[in-house]
C-alpha atoms as a PDB file:
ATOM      1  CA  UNK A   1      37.446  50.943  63.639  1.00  0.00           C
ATOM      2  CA  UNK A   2      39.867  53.375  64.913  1.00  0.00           C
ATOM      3  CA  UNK A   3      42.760  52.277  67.414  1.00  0.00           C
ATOM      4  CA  UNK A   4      42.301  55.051  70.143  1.00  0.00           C
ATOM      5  CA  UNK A   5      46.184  54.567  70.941  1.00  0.00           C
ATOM      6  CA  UNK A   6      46.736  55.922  67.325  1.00  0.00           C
ATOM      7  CA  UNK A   7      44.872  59.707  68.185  1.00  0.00           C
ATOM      8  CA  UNK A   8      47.626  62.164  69.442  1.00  0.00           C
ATOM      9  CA  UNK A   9      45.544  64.936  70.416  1.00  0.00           C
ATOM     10  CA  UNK A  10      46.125  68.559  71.256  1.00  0.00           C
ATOM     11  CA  UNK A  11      44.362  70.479  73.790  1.00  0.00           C
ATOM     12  CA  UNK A  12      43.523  74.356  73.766  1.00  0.00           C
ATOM     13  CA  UNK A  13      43.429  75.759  77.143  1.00  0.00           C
ATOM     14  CA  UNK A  14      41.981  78.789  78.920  1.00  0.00           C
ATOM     15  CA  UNK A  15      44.313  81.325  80.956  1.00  0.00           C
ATOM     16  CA  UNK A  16      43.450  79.329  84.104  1.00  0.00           C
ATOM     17  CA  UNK A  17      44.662  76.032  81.978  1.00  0.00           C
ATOM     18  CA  UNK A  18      41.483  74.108  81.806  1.00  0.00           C
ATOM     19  CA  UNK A  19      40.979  72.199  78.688  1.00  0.00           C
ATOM     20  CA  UNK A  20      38.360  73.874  76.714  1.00  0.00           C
ATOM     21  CA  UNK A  21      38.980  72.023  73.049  1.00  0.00           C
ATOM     22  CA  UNK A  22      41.121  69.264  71.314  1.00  0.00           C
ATOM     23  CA  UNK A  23      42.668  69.251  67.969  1.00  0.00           C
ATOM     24  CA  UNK A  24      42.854  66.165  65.794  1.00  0.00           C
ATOM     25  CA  UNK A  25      43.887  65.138  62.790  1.00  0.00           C
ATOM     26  CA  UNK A  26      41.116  65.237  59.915  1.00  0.00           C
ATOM     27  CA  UNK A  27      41.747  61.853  58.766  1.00  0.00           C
ATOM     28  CA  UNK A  28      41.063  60.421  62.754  1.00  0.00           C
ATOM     29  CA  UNK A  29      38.315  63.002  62.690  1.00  0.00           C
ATOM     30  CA  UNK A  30      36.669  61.184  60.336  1.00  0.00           C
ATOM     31  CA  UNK A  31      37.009  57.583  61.178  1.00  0.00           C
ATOM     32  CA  UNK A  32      35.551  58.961  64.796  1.00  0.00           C
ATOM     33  CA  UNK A  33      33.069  59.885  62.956  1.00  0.00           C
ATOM     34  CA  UNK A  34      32.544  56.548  60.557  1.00  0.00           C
ATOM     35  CA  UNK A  35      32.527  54.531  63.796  1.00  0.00           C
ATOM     36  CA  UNK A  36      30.232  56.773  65.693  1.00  0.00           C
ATOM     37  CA  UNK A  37      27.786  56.089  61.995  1.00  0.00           C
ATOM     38  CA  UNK A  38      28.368  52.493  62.356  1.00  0.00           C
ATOM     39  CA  UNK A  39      27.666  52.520  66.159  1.00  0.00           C
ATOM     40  CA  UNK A  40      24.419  54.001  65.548  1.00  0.00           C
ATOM     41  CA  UNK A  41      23.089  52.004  62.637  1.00  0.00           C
ATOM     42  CA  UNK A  42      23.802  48.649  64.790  1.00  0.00           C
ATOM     43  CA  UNK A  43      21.826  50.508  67.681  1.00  0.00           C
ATOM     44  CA  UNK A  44      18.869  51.150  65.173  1.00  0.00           C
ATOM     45  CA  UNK A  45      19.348  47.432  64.329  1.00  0.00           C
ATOM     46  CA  UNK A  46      19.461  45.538  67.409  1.00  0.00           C
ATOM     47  CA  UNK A  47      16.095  44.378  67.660  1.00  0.00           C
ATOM     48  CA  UNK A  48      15.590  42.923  64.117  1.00  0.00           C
ATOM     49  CA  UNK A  49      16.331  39.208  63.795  1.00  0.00           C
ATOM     50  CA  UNK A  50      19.256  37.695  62.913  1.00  0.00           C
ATOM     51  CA  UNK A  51      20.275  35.380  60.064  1.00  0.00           C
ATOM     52  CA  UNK A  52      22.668  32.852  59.830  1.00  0.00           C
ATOM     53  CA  UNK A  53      25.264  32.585  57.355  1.00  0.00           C
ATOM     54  CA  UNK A  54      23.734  29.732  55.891  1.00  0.00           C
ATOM     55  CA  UNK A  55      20.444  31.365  55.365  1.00  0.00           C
ATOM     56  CA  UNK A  56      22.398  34.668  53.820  1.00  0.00           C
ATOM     57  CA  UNK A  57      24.208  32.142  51.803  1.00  0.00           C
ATOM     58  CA  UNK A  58      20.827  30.480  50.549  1.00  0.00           C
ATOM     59  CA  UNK A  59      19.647  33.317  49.854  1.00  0.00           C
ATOM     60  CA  UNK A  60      22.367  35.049  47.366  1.00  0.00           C
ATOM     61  CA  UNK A  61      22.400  31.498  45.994  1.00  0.00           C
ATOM     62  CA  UNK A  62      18.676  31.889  45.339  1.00  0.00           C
ATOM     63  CA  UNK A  63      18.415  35.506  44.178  1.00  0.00           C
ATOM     64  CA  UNK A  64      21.731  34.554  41.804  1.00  0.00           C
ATOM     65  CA  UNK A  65      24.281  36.692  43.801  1.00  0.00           C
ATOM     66  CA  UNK A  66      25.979  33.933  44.621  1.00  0.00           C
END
């Protein structure tokens, strides 16, 4: 997950100086972007049941993962 004290950003103004847009690097661009992915799949996700480690665990052992 991106450190949001590690994005130096740029702003483009209008003539009366309001911010209008923000430049950022393309490599933070995309881990925005990764997290915002990874934000949304555990939204999909939070009503499923969860598993404990043990039972992941069992169940690699069992499937021969593991």
């Amino acid at each position: 997950m991106i450190n949001l004290e590690n994005i130096h950003p740029q702003f483009i103004t209008d003539a009366g100086g309001k911010r209008v847009s923000v430049v950022i690097q393309l490599t933070e661009y995309e881990e925005l972007l990764e997290d915002i992915e990874d934000l949304a799949a555990m939204a999909e996700r939070r009503d499923e049941p969860t598993v404990t480690h043990e039972e992941v665990l069992a169940s690699l052992k069992r499937d021969g993962l593991l």
